[in-house]
N, C-alpha and C. Protein backbone atom coordinates (compact mmCIF):
# COMPACT_ATOMS: atom_id res chain seq x y z
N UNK A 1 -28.32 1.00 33.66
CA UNK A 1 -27.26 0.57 32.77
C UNK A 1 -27.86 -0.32 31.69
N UNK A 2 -27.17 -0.03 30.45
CA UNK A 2 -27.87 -0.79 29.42
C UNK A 2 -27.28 -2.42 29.02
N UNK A 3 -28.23 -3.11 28.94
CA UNK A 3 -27.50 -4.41 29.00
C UNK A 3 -26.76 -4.56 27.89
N UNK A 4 -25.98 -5.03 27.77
CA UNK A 4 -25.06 -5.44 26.21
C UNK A 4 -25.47 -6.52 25.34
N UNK A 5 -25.78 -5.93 24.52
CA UNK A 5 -26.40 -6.84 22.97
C UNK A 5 -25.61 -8.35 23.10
N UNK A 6 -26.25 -9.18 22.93
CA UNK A 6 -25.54 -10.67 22.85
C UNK A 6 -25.09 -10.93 21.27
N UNK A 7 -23.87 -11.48 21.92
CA UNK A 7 -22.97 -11.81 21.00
C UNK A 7 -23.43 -13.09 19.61
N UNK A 8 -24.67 -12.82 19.52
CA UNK A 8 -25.35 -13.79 18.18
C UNK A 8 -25.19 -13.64 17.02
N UNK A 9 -25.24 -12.46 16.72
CA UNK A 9 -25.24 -12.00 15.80
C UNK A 9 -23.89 -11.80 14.89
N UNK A 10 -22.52 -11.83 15.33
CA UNK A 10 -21.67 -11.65 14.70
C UNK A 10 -20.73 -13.01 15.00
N UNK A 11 -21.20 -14.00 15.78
CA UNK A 11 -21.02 -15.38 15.80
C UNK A 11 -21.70 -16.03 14.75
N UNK A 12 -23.27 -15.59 14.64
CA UNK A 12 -23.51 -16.38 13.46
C UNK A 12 -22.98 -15.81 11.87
N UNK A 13 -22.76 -15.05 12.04
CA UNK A 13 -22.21 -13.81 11.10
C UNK A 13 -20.61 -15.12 10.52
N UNK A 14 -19.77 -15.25 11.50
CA UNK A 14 -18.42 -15.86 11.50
C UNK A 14 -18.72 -17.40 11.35
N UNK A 15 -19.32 -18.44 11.49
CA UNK A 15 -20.00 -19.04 11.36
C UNK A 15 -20.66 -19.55 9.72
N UNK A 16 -21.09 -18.21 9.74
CA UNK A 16 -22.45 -18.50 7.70
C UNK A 16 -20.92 -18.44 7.15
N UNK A 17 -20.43 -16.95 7.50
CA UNK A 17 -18.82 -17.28 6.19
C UNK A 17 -18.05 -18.26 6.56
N UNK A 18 -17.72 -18.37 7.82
CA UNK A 18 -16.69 -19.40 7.37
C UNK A 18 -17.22 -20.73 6.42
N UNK A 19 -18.40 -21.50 6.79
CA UNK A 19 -19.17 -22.44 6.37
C UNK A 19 -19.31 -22.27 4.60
N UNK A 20 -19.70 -21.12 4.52
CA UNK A 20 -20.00 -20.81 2.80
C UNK A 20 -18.48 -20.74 2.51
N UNK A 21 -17.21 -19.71 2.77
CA UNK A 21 -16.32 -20.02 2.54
C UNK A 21 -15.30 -21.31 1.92
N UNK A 22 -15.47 -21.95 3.15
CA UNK A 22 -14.78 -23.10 2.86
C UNK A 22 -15.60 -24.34 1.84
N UNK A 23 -16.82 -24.33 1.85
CA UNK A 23 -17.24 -25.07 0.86
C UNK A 23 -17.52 -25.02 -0.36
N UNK A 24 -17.55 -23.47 -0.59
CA UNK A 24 -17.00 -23.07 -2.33
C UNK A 24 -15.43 -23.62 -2.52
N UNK A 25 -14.85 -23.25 -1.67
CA UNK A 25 -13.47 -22.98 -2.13
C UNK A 25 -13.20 -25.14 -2.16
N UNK A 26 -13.93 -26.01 -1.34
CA UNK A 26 -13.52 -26.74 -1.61
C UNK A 26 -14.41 -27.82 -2.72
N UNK A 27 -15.38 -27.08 -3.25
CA UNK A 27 -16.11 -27.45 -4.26
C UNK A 27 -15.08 -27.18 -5.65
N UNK A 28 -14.69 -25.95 -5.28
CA UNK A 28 -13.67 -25.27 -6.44
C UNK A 28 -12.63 -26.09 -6.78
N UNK A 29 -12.12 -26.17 -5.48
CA UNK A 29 -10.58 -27.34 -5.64
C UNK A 29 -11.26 -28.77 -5.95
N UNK A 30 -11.98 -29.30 -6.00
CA UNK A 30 -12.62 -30.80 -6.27
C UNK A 30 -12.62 -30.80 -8.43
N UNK A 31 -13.63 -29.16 -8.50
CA UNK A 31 -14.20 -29.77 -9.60
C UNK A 31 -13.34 -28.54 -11.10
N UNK A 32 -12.46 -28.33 -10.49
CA UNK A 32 -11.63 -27.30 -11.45
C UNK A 32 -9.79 -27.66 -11.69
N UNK A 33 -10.08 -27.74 -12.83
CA UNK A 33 -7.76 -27.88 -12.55
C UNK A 33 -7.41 -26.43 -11.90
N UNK A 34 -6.09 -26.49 -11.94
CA UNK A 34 -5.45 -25.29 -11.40
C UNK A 34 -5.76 -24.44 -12.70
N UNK A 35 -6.12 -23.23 -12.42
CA UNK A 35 -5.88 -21.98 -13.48
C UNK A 35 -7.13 -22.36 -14.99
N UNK A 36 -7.95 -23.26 -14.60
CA UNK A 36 -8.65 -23.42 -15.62
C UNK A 36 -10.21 -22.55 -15.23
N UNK A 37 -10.55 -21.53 -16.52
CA UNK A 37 -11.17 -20.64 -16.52
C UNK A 37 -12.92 -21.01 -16.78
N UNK A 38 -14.11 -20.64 -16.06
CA UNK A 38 -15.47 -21.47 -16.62
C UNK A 38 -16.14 -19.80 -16.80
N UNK A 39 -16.19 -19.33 -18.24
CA UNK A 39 -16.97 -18.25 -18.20
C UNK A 39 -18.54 -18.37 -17.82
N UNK A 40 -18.87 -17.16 -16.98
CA UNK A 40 -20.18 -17.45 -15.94
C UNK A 40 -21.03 -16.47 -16.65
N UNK A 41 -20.35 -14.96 -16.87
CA UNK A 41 -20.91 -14.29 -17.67
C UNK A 41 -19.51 -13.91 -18.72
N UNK A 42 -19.55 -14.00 -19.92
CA UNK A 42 -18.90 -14.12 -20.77
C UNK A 42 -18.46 -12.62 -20.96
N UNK A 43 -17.23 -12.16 -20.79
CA UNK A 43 -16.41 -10.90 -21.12
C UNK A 43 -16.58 -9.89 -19.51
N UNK A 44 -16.62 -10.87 -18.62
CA UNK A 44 -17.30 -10.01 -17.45
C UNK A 44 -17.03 -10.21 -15.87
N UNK A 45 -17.03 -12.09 -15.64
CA UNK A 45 -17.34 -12.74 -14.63
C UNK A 45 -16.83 -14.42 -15.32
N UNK A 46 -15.98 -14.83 -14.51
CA UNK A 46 -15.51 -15.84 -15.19
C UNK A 46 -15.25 -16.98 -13.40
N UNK A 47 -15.48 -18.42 -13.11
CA UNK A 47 -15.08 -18.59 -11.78
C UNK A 47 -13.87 -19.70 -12.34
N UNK A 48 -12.40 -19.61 -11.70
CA UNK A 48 -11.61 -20.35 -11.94
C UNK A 48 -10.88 -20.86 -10.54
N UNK A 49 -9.78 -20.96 -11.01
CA UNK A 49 -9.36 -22.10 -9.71
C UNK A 49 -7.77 -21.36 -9.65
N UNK A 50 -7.39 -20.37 -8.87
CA UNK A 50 -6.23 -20.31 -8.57
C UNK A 50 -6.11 -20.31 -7.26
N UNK A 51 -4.26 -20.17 -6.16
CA UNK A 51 -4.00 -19.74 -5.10
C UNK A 51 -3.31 -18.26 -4.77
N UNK A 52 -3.29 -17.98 -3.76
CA UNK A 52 -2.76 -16.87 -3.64
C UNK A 52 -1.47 -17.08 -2.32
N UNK A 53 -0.30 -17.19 -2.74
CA UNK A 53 0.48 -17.43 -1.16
C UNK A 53 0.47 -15.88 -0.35
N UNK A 54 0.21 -14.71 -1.03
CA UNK A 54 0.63 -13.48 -0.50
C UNK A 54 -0.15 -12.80 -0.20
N UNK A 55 -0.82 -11.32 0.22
CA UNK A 55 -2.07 -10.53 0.94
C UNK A 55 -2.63 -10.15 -0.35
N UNK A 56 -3.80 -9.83 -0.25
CA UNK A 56 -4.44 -9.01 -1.76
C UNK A 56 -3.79 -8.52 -2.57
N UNK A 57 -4.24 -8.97 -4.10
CA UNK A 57 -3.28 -8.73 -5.18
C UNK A 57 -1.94 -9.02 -4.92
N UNK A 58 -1.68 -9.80 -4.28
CA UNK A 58 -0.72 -11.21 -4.63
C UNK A 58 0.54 -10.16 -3.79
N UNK A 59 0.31 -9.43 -3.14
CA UNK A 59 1.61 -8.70 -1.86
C UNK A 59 2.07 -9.62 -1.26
N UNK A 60 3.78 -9.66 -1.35
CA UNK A 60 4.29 -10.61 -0.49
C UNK A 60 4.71 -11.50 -0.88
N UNK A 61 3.77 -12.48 -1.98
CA UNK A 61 3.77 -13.21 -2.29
C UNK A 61 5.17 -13.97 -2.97
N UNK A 62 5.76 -13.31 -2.99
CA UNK A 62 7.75 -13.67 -3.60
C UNK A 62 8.12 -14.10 -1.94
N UNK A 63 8.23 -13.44 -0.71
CA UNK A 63 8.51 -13.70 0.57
C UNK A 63 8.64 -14.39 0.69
N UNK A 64 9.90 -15.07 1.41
CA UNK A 64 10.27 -16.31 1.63
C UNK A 64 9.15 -17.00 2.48
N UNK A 65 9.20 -18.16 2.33
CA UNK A 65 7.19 -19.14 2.81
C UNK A 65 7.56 -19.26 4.33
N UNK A 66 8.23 -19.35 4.96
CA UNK A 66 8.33 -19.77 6.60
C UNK A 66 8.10 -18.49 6.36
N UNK A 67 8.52 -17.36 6.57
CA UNK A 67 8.22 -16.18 7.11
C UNK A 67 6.87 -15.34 6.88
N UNK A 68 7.12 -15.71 5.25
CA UNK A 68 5.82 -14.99 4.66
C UNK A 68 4.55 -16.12 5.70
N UNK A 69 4.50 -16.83 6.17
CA UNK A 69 3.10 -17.91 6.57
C UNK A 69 3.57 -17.10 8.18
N UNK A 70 4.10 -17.02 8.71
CA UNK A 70 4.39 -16.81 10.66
C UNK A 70 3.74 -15.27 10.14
N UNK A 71 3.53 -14.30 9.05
CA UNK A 71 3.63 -12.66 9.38
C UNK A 71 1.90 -13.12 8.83
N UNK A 72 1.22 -13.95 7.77
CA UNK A 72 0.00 -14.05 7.61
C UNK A 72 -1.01 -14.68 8.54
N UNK A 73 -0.32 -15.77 9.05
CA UNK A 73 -1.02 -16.04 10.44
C UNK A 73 -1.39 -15.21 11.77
N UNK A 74 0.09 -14.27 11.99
CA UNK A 74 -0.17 -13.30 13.00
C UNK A 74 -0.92 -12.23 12.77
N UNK A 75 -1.12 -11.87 11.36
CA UNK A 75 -1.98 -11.03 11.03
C UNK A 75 -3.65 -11.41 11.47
N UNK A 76 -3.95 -12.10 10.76
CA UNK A 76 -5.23 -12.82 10.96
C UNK A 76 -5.26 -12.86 12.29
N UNK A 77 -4.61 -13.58 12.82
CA UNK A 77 -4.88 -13.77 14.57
C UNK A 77 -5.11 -12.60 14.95
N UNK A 78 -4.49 -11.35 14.59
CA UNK A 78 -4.57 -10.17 15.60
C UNK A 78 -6.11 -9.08 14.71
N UNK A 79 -5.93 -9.73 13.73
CA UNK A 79 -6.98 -9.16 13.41
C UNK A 79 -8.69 -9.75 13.81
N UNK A 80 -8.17 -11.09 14.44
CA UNK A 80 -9.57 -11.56 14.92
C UNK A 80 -9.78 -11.24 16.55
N UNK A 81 -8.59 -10.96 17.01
CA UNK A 81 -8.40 -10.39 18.06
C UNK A 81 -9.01 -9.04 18.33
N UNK A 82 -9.03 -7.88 17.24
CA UNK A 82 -9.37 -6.64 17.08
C UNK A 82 -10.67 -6.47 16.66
N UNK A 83 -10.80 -7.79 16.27
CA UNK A 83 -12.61 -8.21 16.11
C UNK A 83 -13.63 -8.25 17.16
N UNK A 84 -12.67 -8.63 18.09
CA UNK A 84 -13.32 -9.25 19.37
C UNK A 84 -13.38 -8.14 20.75
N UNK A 85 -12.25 -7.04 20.55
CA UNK A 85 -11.67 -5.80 21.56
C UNK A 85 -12.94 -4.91 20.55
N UNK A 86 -13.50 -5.00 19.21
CA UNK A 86 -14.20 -4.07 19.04
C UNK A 86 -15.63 -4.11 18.70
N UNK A 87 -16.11 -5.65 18.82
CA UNK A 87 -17.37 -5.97 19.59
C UNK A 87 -17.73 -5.82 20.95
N UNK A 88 -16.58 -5.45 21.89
CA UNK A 88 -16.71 -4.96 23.27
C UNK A 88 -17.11 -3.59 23.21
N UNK A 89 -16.31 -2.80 21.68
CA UNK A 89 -16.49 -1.64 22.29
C UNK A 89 -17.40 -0.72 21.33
N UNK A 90 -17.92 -1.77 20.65
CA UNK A 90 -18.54 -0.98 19.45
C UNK A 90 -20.74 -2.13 20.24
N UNK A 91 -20.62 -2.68 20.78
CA UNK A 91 -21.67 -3.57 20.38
C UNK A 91 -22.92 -3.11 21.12
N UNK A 92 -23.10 -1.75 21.27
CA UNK A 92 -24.26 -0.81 21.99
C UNK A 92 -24.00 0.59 21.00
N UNK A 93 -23.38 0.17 19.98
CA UNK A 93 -23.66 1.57 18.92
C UNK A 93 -24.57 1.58 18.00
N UNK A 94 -24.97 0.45 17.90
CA UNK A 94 -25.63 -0.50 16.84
C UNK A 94 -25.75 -2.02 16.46
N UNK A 95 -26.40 -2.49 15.77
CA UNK A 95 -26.34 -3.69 14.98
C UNK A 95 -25.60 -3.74 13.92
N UNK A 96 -25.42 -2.64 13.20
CA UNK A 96 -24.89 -2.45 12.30
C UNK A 96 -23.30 -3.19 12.30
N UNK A 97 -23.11 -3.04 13.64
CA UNK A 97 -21.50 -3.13 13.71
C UNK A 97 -21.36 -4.39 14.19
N UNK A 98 -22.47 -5.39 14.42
CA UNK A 98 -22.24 -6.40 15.48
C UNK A 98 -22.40 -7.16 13.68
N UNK A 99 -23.16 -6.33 12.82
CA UNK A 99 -22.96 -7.30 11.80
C UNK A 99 -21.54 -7.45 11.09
N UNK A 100 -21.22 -6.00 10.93
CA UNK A 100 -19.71 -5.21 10.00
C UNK A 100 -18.27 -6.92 10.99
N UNK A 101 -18.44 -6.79 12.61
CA UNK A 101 -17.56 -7.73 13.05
C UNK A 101 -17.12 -8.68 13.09
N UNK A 102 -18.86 -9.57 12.33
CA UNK A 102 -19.30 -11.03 12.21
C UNK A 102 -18.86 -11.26 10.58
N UNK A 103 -18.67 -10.60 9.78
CA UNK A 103 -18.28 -10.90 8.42
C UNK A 103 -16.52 -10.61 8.37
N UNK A 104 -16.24 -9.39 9.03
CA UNK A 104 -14.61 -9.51 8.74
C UNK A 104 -13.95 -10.57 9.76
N UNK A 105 -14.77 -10.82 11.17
CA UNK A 105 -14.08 -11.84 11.55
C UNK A 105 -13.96 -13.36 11.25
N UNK A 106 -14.43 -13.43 10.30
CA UNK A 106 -15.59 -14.91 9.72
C UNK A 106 -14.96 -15.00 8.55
N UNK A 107 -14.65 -13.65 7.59
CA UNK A 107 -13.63 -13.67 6.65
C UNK A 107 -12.28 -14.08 6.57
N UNK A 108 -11.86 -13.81 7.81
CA UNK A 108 -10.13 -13.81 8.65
C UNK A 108 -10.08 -15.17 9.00
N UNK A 109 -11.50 -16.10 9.59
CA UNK A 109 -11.14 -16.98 9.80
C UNK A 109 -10.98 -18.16 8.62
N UNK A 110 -11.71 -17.51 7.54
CA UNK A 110 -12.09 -18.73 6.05
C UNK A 110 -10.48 -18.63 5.69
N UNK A 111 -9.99 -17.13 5.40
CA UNK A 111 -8.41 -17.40 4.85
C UNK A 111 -7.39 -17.74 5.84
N UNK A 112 -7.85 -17.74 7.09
CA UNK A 112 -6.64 -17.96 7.74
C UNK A 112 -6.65 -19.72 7.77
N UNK A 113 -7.61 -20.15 7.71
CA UNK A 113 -8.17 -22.02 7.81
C UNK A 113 -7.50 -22.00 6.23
N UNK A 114 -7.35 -21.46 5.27
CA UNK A 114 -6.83 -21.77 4.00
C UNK A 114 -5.07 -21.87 4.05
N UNK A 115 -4.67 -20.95 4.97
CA UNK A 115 -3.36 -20.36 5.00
C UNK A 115 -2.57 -21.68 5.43
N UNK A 116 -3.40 -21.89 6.95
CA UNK A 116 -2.49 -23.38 7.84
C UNK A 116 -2.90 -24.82 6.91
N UNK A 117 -3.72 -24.64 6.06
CA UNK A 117 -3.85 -25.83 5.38
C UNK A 117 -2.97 -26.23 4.43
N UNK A 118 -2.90 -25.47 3.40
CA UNK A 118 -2.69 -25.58 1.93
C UNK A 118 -1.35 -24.39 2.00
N UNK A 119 -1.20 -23.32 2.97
CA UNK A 119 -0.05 -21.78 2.62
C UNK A 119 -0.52 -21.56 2.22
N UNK A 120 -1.53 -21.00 1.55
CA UNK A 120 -1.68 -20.17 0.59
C UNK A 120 -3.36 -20.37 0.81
N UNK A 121 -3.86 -19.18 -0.18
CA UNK A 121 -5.70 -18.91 -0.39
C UNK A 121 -6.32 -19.24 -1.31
N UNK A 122 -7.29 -19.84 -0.96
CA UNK A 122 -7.99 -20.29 -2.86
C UNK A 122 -8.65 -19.48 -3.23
N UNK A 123 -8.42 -18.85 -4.62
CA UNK A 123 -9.42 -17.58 -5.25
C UNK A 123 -9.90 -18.51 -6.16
N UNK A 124 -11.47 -17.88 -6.26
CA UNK A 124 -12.03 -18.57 -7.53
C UNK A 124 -12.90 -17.41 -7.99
N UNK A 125 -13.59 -16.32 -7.82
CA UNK A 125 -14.25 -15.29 -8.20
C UNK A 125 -13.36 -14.40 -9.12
N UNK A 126 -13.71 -14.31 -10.60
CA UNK A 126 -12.44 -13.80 -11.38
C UNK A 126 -13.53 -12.27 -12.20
N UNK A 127 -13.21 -11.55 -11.64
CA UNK A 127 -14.22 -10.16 -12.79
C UNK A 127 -13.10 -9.61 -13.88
N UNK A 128 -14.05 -9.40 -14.61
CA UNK A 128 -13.21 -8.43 -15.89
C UNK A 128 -14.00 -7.52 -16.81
N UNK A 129 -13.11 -6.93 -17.48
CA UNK A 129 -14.08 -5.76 -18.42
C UNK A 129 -13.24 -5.93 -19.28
N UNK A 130 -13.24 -6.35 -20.58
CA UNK A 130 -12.20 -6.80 -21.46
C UNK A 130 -11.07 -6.56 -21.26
N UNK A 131 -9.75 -5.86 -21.31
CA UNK A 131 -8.30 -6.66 -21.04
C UNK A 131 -8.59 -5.71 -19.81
N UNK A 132 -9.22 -5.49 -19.03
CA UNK A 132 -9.14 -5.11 -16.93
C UNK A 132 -9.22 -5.87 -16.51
N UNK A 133 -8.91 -6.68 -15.54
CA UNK A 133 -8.58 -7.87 -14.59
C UNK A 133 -9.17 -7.35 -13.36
N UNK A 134 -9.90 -7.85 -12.57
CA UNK A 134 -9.48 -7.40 -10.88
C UNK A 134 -9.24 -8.98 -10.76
N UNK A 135 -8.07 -8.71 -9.39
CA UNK A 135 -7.64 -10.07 -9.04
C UNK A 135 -8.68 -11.01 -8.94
N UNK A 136 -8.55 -12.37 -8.93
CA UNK A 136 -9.66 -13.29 -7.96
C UNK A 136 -9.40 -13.01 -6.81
N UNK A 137 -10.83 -13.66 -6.34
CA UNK A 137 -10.94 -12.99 -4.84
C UNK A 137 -11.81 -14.45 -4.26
N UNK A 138 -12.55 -14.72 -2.87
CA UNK A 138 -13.19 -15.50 -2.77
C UNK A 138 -14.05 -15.19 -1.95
N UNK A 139 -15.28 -15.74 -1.07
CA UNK A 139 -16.06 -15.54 -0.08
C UNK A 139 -15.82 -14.61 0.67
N UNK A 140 -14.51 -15.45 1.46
CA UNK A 140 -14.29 -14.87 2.44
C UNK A 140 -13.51 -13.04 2.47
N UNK A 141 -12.73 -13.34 1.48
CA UNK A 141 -12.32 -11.70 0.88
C UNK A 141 -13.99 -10.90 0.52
N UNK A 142 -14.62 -11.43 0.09
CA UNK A 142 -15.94 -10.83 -0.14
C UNK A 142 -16.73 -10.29 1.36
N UNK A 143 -16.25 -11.16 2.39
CA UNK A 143 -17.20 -10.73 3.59
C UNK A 143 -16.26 -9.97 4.08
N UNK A 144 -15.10 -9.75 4.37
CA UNK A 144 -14.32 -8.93 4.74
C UNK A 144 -14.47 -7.51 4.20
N UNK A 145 -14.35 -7.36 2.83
CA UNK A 145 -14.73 -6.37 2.30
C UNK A 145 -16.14 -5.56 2.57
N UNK A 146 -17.42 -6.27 2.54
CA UNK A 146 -18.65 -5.99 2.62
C UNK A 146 -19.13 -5.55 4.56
N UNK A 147 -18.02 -6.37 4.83
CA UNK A 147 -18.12 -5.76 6.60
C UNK A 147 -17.02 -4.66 6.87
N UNK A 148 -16.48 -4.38 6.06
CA UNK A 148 -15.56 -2.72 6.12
C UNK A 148 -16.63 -1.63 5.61
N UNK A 149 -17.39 -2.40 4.67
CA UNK A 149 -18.20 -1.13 4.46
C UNK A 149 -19.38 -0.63 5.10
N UNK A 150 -19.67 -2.17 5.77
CA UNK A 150 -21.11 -1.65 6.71
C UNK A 150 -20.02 -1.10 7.93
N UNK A 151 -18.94 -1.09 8.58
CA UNK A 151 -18.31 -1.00 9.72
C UNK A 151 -18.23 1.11 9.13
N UNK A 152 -17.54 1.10 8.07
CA UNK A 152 -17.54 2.99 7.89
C UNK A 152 -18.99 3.21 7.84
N UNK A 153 -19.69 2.73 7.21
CA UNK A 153 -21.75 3.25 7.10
C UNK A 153 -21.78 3.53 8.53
N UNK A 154 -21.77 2.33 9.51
CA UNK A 154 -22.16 2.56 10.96
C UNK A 154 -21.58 3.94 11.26
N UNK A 155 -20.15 3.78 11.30
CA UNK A 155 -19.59 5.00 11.80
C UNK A 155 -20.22 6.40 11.41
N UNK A 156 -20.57 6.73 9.81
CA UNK A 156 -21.04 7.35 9.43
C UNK A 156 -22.76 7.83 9.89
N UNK A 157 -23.08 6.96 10.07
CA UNK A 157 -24.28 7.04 10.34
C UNK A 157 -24.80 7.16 12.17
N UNK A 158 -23.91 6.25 12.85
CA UNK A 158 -23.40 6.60 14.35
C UNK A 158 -22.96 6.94 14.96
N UNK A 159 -21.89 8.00 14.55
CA UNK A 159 -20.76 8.49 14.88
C UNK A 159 -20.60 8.14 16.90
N UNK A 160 -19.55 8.03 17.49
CA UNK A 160 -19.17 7.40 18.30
C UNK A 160 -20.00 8.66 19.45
N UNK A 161 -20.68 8.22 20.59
CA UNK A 161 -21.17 9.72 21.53
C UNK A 161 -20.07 10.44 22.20
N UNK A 162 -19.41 11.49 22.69
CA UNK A 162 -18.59 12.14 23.89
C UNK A 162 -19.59 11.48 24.98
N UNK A 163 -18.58 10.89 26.02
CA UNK A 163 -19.34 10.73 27.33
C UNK A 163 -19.73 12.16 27.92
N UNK A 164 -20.41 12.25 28.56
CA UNK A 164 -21.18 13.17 29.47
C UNK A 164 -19.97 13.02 30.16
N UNK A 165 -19.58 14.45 31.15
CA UNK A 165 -18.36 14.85 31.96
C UNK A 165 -19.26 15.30 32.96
């Protein structure tokens, strides 16, 4: 029987983001007003200071706040939960995936530590291509994202075995 990969790797994974997470975002809130713009690369990449009360690209975000905060919290929770049911069942397919678990769960935890603090998320990463917008986004939306894509690569590249019958 093969021993099972230790859980290091996507602890320290949850861990680097949350840590980098929260200390941009509270560098951001220290040294920026609300909504004030610092072009980084000019017509392109700009880092500013907004919140977000609602899910990506601002969903929800009208929802009344007791409810809208009890359905974003349970989210997160169950999604760190599904983090944890699929490092059990993913963490002898690869590394790949022990990394993909350690960034979306590490992500879930930077916005969900934003959510019970403040309600709401601090974005400060602002891209553009002259009048195209993509929302701000922050760290932790960044590791979330970047561990969905190593999590389909793995799959792609590991596809899951049929047990032997």
């Amino acid at each position: 029987m093969k021993k099972p990969d230790s859980p290091i790797i996507p602890l320290a994974w949850l861990l680097a983001v949350v840590a980098l997470d929260q200390v941009t975002k509270a560098l951001v809130m220290d040294r920026f007003a609300m909504f004030e713009l610092l072009p980084v690369i000019p017509g392109l990449f700009d880092l500013t200071y907004l919140t977000n009360t609602g899910a990506a690209f601002g969903m929800l975000a009208g929802a009344k706040s007791v409810w809208r905060q009890v359905f974003f919290v349970g989210v997160a929770v169950a999604a760190i939960g599904v983090m944890v049911f699929s490092y059990k069942q993913f963490r002898n397919q690869g590394q790949i995936f022990a990394h993909a678990i350690g960034l979306i769960a590490g992500g879930a935890v930077g916005n969900l530590i934003d959510r019970l603090r403040f309600g709401s998320v601090v974005d400060f990463l602002y891209f553009h291509l002259g009048t195209h917008y993509w929302p701000a986004f922050n760290v932790a939306d960044s590791a979330i994202t970047v561990g969905v894509g190593l999590f389909i690569l793995g799959t792609i590249l590991h596809p899951p075995q049929e047990s032997e019958k």
